[in-house]
PDB file of N, CA and C in Angstrom:
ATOM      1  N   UNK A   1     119.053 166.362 106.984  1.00  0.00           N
ATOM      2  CA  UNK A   1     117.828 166.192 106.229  1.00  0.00           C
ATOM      3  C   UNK A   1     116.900 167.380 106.467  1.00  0.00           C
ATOM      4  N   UNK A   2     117.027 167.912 107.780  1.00  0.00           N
ATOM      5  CA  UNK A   2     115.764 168.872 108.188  1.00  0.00           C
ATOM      6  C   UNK A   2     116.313 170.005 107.303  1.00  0.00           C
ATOM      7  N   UNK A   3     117.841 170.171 107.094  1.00  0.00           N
ATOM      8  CA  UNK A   3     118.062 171.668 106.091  1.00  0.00           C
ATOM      9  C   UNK A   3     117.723 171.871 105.037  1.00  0.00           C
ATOM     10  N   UNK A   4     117.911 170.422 104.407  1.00  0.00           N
ATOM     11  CA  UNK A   4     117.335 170.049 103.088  1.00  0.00           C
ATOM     12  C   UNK A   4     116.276 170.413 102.565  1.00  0.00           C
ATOM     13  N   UNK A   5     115.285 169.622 103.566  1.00  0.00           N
ATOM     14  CA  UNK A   5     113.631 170.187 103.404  1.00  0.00           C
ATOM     15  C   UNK A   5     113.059 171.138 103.670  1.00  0.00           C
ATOM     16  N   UNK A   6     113.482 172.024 104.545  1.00  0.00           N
ATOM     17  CA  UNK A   6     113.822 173.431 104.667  1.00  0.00           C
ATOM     18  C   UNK A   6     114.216 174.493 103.474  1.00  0.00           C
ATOM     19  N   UNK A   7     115.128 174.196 103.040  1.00  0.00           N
ATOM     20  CA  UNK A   7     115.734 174.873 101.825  1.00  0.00           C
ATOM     21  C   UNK A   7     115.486 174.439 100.472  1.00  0.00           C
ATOM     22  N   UNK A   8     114.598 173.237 100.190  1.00  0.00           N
ATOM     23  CA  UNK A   8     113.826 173.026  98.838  1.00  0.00           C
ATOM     24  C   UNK A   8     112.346 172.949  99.103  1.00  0.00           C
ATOM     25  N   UNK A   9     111.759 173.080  99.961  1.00  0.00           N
ATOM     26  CA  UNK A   9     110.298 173.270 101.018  1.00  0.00           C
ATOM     27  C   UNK A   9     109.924 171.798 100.284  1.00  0.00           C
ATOM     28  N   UNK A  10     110.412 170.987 100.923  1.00  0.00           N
ATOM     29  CA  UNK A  10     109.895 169.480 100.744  1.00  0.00           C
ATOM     30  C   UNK A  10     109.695 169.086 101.892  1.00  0.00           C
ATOM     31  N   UNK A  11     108.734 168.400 102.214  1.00  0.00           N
ATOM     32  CA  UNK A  11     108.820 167.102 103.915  1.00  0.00           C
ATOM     33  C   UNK A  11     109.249 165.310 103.339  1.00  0.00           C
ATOM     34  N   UNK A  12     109.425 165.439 104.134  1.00  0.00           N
ATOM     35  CA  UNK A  12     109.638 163.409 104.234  1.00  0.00           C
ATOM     36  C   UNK A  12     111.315 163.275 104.214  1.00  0.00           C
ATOM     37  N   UNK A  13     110.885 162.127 103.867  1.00  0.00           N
ATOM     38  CA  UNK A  13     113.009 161.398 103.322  1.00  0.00           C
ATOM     39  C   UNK A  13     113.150 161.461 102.111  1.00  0.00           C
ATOM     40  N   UNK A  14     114.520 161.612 101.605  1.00  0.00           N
ATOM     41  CA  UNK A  14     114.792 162.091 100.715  1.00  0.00           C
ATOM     42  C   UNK A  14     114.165 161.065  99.329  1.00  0.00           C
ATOM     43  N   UNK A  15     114.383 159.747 100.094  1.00  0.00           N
ATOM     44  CA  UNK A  15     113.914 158.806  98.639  1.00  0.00           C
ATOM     45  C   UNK A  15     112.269 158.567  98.734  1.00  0.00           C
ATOM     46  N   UNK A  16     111.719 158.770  99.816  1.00  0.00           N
ATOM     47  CA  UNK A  16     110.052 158.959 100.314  1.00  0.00           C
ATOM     48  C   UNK A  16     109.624 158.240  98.772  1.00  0.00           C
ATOM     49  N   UNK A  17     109.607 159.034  98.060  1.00  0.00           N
ATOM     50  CA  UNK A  17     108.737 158.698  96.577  1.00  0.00           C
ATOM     51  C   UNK A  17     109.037 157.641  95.761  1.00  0.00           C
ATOM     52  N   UNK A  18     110.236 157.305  95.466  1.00  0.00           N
ATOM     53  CA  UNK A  18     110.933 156.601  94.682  1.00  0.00           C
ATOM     54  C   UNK A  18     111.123 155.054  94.819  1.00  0.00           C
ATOM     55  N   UNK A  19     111.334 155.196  96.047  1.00  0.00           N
ATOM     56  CA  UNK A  19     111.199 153.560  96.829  1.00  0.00           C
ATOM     57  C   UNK A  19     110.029 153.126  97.377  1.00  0.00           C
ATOM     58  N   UNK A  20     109.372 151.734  97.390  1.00  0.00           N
ATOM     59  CA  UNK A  20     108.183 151.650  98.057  1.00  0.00           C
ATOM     60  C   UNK A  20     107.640 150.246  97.891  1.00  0.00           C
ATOM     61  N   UNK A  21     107.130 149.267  98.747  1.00  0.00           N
ATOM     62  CA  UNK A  21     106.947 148.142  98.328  1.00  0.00           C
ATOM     63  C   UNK A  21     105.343 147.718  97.799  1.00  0.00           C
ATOM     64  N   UNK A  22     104.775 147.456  97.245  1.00  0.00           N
ATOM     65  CA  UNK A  22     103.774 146.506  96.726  1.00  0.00           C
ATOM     66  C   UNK A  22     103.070 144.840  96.507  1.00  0.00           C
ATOM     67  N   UNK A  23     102.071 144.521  97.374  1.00  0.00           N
ATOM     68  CA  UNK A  23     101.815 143.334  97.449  1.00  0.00           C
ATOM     69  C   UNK A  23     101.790 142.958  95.967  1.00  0.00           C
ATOM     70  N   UNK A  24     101.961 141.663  96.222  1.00  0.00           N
ATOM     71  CA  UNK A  24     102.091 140.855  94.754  1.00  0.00           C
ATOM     72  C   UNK A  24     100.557 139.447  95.063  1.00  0.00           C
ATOM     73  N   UNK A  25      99.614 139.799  94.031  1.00  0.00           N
ATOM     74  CA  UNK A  25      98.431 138.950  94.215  1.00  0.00           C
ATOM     75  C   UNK A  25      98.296 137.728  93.985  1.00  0.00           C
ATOM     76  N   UNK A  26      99.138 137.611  92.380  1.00  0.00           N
ATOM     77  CA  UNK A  26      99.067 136.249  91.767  1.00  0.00           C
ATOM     78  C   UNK A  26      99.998 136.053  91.239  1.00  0.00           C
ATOM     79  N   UNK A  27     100.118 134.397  90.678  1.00  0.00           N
ATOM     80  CA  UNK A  27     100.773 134.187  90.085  1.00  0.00           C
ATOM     81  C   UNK A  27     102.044 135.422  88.996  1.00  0.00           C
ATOM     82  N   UNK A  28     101.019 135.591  87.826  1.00  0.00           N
ATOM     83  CA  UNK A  28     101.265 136.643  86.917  1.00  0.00           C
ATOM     84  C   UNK A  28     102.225 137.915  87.529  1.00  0.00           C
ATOM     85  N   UNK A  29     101.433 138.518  88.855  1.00  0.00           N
ATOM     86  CA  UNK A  29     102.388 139.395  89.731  1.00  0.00           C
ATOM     87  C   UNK A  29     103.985 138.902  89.592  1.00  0.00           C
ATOM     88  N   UNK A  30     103.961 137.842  90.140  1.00  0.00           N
ATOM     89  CA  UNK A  30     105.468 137.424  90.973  1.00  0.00           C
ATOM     90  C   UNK A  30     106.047 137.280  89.635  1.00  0.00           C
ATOM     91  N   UNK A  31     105.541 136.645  88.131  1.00  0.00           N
ATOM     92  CA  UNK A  31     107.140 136.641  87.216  1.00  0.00           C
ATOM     93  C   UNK A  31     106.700 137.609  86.731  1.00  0.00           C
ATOM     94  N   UNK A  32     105.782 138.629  86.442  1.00  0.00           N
ATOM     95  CA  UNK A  32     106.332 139.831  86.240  1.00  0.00           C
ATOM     96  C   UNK A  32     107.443 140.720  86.937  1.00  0.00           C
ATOM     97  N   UNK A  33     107.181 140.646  88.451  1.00  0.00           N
ATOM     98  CA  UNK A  33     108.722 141.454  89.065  1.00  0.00           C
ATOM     99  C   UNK A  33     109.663 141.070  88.772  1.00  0.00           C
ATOM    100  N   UNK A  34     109.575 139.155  88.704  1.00  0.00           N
ATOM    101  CA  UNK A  34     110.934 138.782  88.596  1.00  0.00           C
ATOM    102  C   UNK A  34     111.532 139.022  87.179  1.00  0.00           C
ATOM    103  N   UNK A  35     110.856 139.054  85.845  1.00  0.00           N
ATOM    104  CA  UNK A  35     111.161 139.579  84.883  1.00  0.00           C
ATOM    105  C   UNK A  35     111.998 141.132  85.076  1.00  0.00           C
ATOM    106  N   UNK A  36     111.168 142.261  85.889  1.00  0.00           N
ATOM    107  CA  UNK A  36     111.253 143.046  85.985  1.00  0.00           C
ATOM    108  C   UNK A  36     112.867 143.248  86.984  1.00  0.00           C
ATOM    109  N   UNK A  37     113.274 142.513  87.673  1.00  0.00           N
ATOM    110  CA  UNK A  37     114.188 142.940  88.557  1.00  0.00           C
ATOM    111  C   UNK A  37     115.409 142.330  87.262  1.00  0.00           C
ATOM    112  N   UNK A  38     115.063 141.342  86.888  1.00  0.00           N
ATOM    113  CA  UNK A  38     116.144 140.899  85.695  1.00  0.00           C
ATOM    114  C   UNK A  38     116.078 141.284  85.284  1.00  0.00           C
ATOM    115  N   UNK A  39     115.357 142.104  84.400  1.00  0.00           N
ATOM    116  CA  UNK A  39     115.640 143.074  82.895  1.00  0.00           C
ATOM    117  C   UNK A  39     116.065 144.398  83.434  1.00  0.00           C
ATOM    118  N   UNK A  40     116.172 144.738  84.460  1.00  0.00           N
ATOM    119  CA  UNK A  40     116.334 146.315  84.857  1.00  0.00           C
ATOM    120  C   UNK A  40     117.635 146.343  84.568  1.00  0.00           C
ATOM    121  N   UNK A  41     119.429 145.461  84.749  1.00  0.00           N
ATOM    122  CA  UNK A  41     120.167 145.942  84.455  1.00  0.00           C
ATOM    123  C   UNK A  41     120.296 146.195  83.018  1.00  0.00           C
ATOM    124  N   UNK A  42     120.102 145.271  82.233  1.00  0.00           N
ATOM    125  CA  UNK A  42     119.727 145.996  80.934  1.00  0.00           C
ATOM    126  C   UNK A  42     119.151 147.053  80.402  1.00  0.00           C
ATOM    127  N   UNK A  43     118.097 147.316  80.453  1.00  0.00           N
ATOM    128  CA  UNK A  43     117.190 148.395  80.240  1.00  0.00           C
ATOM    129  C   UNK A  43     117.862 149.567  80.911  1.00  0.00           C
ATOM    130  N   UNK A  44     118.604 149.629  82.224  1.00  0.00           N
ATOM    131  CA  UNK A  44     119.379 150.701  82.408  1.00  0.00           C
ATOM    132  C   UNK A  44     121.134 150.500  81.953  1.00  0.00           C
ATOM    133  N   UNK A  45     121.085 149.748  80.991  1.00  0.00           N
ATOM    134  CA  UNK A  45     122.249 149.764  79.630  1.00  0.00           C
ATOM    135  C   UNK A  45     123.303 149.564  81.108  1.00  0.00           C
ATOM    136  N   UNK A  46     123.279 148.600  82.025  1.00  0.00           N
ATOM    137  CA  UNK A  46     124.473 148.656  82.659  1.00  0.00           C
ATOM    138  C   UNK A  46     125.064 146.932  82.155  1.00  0.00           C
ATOM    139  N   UNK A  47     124.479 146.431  81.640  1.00  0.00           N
ATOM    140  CA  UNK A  47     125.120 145.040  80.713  1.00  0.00           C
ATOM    141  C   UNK A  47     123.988 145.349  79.641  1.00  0.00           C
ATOM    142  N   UNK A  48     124.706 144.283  78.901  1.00  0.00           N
ATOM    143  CA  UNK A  48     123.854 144.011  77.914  1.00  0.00           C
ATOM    144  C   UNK A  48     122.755 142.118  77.578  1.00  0.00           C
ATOM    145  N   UNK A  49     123.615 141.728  78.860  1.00  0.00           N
ATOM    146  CA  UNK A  49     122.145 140.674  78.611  1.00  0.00           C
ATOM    147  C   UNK A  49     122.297 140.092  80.182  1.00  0.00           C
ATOM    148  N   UNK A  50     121.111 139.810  80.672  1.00  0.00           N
ATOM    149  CA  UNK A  50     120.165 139.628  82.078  1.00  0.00           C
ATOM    150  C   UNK A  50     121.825 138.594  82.967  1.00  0.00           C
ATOM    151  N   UNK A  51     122.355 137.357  82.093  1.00  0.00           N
ATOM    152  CA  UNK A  51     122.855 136.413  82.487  1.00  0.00           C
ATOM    153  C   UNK A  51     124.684 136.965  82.847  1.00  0.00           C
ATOM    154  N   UNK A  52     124.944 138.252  82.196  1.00  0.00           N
ATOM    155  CA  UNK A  52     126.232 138.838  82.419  1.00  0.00           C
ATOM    156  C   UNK A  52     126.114 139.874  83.300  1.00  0.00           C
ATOM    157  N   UNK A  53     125.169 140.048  84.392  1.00  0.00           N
ATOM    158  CA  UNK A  53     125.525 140.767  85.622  1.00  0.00           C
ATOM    159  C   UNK A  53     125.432 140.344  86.587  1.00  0.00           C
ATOM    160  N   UNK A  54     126.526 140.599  87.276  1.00  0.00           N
ATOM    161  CA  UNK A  54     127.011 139.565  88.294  1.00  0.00           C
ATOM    162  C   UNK A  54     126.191 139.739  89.724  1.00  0.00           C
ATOM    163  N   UNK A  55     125.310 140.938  89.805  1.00  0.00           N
ATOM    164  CA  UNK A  55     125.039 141.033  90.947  1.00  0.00           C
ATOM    165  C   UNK A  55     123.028 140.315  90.910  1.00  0.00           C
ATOM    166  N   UNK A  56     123.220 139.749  89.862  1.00  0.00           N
ATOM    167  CA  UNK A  56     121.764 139.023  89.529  1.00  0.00           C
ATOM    168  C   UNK A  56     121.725 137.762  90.432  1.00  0.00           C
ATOM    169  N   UNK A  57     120.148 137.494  90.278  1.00  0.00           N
ATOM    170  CA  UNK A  57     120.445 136.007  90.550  1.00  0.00           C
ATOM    171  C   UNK A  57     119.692 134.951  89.224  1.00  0.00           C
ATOM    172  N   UNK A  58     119.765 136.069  88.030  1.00  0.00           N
ATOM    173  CA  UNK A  58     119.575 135.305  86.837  1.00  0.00           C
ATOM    174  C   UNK A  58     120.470 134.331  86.202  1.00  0.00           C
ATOM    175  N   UNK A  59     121.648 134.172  86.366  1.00  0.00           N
ATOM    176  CA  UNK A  59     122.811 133.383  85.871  1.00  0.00           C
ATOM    177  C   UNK A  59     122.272 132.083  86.411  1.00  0.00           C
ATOM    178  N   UNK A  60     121.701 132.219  87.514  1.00  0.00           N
ATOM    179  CA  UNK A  60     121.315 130.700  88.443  1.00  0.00           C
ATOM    180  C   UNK A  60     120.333 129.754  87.472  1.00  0.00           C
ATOM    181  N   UNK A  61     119.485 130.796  87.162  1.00  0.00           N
ATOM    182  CA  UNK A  61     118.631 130.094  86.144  1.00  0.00           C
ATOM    183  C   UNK A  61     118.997 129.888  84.730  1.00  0.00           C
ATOM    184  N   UNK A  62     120.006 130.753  84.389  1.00  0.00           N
ATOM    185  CA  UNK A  62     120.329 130.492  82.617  1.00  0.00           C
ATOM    186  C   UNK A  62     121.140 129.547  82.547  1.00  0.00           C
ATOM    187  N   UNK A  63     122.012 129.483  83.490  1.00  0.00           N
ATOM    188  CA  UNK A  63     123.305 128.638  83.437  1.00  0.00           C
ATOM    189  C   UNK A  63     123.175 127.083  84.326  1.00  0.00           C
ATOM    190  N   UNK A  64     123.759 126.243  83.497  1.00  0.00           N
ATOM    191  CA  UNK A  64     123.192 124.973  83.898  1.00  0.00           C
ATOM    192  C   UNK A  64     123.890 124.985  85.216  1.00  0.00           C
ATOM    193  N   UNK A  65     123.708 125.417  86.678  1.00  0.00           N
ATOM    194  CA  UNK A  65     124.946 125.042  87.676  1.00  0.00           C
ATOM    195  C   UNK A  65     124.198 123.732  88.803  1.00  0.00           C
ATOM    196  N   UNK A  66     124.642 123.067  88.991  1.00  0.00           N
ATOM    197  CA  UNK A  66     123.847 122.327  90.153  1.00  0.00           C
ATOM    198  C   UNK A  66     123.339 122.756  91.254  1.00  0.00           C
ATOM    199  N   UNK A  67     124.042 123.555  91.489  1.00  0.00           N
ATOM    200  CA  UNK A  67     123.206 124.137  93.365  1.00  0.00           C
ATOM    201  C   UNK A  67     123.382 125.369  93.231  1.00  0.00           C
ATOM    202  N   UNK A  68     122.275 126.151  93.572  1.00  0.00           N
ATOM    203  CA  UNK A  68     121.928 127.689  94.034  1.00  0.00           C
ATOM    204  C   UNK A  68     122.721 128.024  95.466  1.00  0.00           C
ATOM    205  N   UNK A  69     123.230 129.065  95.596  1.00  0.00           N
ATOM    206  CA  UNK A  69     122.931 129.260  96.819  1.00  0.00           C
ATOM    207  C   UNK A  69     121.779 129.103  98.114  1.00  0.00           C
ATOM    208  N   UNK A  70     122.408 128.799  99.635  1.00  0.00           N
ATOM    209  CA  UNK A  70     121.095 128.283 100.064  1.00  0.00           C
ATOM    210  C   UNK A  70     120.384 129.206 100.601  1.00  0.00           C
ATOM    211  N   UNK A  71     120.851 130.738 100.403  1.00  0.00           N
ATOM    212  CA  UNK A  71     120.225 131.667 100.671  1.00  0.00           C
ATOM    213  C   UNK A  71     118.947 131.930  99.119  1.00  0.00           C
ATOM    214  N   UNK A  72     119.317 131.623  98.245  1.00  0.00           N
ATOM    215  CA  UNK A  72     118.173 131.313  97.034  1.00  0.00           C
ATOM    216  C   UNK A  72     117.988 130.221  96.627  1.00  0.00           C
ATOM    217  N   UNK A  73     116.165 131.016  96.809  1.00  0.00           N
ATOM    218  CA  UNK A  73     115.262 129.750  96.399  1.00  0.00           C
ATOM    219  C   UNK A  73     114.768 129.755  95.074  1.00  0.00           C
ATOM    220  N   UNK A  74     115.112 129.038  94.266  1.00  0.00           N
ATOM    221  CA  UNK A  74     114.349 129.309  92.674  1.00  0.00           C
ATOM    222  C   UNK A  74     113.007 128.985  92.495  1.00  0.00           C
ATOM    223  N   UNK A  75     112.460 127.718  93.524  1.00  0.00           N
ATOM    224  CA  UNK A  75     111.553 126.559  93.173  1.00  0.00           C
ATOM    225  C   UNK A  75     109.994 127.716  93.045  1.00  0.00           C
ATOM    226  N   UNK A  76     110.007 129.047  94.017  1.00  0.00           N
ATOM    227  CA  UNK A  76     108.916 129.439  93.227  1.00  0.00           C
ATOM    228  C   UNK A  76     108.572 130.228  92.092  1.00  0.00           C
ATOM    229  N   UNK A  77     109.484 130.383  91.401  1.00  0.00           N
ATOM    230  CA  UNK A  77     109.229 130.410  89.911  1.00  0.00           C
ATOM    231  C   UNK A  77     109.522 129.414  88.994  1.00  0.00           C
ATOM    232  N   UNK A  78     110.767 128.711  89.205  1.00  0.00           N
ATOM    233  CA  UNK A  78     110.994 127.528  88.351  1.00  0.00           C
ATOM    234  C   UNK A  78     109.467 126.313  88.296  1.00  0.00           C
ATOM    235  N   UNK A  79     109.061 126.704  89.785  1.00  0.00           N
ATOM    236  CA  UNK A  79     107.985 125.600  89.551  1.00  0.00           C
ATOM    237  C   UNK A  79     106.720 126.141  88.558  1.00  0.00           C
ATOM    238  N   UNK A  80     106.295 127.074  88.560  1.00  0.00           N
ATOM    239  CA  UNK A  80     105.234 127.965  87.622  1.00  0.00           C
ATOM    240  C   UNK A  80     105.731 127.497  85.948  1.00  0.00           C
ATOM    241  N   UNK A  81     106.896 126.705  85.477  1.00  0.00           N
ATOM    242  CA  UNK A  81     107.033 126.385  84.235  1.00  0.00           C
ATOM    243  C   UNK A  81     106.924 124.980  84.146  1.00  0.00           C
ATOM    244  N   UNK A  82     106.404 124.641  82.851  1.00  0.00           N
ATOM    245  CA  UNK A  82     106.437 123.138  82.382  1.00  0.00           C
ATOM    246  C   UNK A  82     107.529 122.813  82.957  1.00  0.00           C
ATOM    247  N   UNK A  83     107.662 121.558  82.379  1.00  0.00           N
ATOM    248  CA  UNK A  83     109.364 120.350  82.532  1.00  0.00           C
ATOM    249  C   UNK A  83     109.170 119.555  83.332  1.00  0.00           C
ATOM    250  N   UNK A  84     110.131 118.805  82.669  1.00  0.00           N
ATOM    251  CA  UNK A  84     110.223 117.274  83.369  1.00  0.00           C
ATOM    252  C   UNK A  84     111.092 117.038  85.007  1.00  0.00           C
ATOM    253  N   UNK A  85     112.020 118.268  84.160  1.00  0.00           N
ATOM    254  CA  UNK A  85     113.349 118.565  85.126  1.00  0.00           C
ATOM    255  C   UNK A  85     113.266 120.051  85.482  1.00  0.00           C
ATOM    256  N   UNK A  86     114.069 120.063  86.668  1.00  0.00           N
ATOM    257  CA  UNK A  86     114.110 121.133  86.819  1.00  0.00           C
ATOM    258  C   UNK A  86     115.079 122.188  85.926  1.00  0.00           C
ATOM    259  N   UNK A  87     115.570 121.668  85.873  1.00  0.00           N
ATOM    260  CA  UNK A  87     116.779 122.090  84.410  1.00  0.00           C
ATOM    261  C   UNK A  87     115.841 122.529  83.164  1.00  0.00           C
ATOM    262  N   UNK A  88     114.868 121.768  82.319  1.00  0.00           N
ATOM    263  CA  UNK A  88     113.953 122.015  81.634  1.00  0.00           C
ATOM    264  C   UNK A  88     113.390 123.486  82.386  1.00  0.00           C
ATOM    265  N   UNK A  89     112.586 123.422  83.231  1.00  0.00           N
ATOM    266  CA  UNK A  89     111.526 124.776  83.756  1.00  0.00           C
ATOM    267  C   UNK A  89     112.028 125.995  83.906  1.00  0.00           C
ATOM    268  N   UNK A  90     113.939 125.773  84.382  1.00  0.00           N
ATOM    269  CA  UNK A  90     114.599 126.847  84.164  1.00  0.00           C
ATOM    270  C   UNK A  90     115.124 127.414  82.744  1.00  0.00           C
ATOM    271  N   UNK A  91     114.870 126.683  81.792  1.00  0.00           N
ATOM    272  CA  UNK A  91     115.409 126.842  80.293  1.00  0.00           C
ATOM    273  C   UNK A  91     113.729 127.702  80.226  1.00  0.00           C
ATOM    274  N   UNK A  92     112.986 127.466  80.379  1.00  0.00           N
ATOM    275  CA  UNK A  92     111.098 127.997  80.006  1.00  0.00           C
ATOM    276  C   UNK A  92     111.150 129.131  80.365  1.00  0.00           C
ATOM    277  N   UNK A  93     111.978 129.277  81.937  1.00  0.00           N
ATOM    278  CA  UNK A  93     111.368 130.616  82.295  1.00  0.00           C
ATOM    279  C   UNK A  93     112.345 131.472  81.457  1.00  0.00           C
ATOM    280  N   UNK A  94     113.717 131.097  81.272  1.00  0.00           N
ATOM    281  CA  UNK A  94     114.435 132.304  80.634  1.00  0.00           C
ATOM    282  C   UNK A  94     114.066 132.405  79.227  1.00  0.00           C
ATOM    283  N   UNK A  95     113.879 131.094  78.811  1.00  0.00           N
ATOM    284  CA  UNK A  95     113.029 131.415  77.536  1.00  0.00           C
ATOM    285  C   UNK A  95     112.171 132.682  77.257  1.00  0.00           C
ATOM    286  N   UNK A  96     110.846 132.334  78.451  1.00  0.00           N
ATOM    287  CA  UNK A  96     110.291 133.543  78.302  1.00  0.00           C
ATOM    288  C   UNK A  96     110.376 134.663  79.278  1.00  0.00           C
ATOM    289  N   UNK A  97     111.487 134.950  79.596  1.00  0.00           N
ATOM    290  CA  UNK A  97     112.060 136.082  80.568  1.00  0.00           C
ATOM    291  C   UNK A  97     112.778 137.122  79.443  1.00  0.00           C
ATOM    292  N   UNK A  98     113.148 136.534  78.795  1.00  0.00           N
ATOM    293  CA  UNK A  98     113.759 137.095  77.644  1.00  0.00           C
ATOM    294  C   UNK A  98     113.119 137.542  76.437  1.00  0.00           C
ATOM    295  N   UNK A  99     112.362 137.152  76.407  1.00  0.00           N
ATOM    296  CA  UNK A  99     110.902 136.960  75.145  1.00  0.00           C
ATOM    297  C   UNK A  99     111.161 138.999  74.947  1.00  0.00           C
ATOM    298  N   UNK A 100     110.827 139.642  76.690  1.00  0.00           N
ATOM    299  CA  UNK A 100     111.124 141.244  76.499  1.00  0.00           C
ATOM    300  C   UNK A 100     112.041 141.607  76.398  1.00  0.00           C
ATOM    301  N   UNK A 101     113.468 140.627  75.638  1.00  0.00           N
ATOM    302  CA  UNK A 101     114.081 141.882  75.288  1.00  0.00           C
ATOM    303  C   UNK A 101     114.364 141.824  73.971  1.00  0.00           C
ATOM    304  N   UNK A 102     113.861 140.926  73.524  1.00  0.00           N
ATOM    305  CA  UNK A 102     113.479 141.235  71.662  1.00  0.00           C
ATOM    306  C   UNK A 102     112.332 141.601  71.141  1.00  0.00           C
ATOM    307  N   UNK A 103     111.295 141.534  72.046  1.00  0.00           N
ATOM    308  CA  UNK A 103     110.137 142.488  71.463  1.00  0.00           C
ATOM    309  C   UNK A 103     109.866 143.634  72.152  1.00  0.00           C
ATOM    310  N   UNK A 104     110.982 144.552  72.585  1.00  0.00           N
ATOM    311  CA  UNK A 104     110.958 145.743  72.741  1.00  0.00           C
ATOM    312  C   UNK A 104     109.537 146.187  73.016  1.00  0.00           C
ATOM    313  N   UNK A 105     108.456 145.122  74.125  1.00  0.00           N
ATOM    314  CA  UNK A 105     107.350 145.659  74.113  1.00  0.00           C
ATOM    315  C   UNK A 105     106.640 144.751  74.932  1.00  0.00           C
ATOM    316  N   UNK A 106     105.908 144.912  76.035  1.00  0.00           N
ATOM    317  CA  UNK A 106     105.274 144.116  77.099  1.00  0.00           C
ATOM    318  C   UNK A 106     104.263 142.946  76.328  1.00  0.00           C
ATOM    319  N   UNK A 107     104.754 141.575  76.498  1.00  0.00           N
ATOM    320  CA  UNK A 107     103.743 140.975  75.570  1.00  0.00           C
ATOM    321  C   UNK A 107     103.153 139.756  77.083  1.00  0.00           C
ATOM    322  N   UNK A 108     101.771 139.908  77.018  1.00  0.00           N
ATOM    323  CA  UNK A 108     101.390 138.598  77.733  1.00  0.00           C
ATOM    324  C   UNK A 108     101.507 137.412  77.289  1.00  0.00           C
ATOM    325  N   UNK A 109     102.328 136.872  78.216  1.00  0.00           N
ATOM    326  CA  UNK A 109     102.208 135.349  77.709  1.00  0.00           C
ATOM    327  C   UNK A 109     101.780 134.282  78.887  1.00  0.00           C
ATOM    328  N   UNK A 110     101.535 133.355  78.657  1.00  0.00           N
ATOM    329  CA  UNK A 110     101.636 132.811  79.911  1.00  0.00           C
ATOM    330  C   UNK A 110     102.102 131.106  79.807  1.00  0.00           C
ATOM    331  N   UNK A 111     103.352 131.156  79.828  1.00  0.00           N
ATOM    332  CA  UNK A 111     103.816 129.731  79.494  1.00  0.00           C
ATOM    333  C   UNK A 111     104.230 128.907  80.856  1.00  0.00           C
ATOM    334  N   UNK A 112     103.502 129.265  81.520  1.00  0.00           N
ATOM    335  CA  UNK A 112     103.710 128.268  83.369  1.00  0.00           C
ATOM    336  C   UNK A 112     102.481 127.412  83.196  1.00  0.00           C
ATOM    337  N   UNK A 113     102.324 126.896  84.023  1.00  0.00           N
ATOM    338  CA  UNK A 113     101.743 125.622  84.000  1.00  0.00           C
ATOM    339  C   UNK A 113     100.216 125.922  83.791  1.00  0.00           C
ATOM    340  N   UNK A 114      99.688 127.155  84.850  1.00  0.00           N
ATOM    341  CA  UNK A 114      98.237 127.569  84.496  1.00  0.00           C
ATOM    342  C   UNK A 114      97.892 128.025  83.379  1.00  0.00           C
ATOM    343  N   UNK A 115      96.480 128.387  83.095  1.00  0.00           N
ATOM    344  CA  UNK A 115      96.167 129.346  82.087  1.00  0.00           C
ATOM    345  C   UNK A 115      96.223 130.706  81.802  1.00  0.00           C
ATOM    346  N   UNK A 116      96.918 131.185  82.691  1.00  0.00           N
ATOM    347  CA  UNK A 116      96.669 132.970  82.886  1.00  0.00           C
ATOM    348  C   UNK A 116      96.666 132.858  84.551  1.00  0.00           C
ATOM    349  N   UNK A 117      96.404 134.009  84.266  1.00  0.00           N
ATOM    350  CA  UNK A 117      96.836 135.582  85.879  1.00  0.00           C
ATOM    351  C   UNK A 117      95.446 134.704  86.761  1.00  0.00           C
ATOM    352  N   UNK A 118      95.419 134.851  88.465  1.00  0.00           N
ATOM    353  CA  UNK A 118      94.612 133.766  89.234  1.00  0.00           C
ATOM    354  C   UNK A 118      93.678 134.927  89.217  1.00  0.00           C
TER     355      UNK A 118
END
């Protein structure tokens, strides 16, 4: 690493910039990432829809299966949607998890139980 930065006159680690974490405030925060971590294989054209990559943990929610892994927890986003069932709240969120990838365009919505961002 030290030749590296040496020989392109950079300091730090190599990914320094690129990687980096960010508190999440509210509600609105958290299914935006989670939108965001699901739509990324798409958007970087490595499938073509959120529920056919295998290394997601979106299939959990699109696909009717009975038990998650117990290393994932869905309940804090599944709970942020209407329904009766939990089956229902997971149909809401992909509902509108998906909403961005036919309107090719950031739309606020807010179909969880509150009125908007806390």
């Amino acid at each position: 690493m030290m030749n590296h930065n040496k020989k392109y006159q950079v300091q730090g680690h190599l990914f320094e910039k690129r990687f980096y974490s960010k508190p999440i405030y509210d509600l609105y925060g958290l299914l935006e990432i989670s939108r965001y971590i699901h739509l990324n294989p798409v958007e970087a054209r490595i499938t073509d829809s959120p529920q056919n990559y295998r290394w997601s943990s979106f299939p959990f929610y699109y696909y009717s299966q009975p038990q998650s892994p117990d290393y994932l927890n869905l309940k804090p986003i599944t709970e942020l949607f209407s329904g009766e069932t939990e089956s229902k709240q997971k149909q809401n969120y992909c509902r509108w998890m998906v909403n961005d990838l036919f309107s090719k365009k950031f739309v606020r919505t807010y179909p969880y139980k509150s009125t908007g961002p806390m």
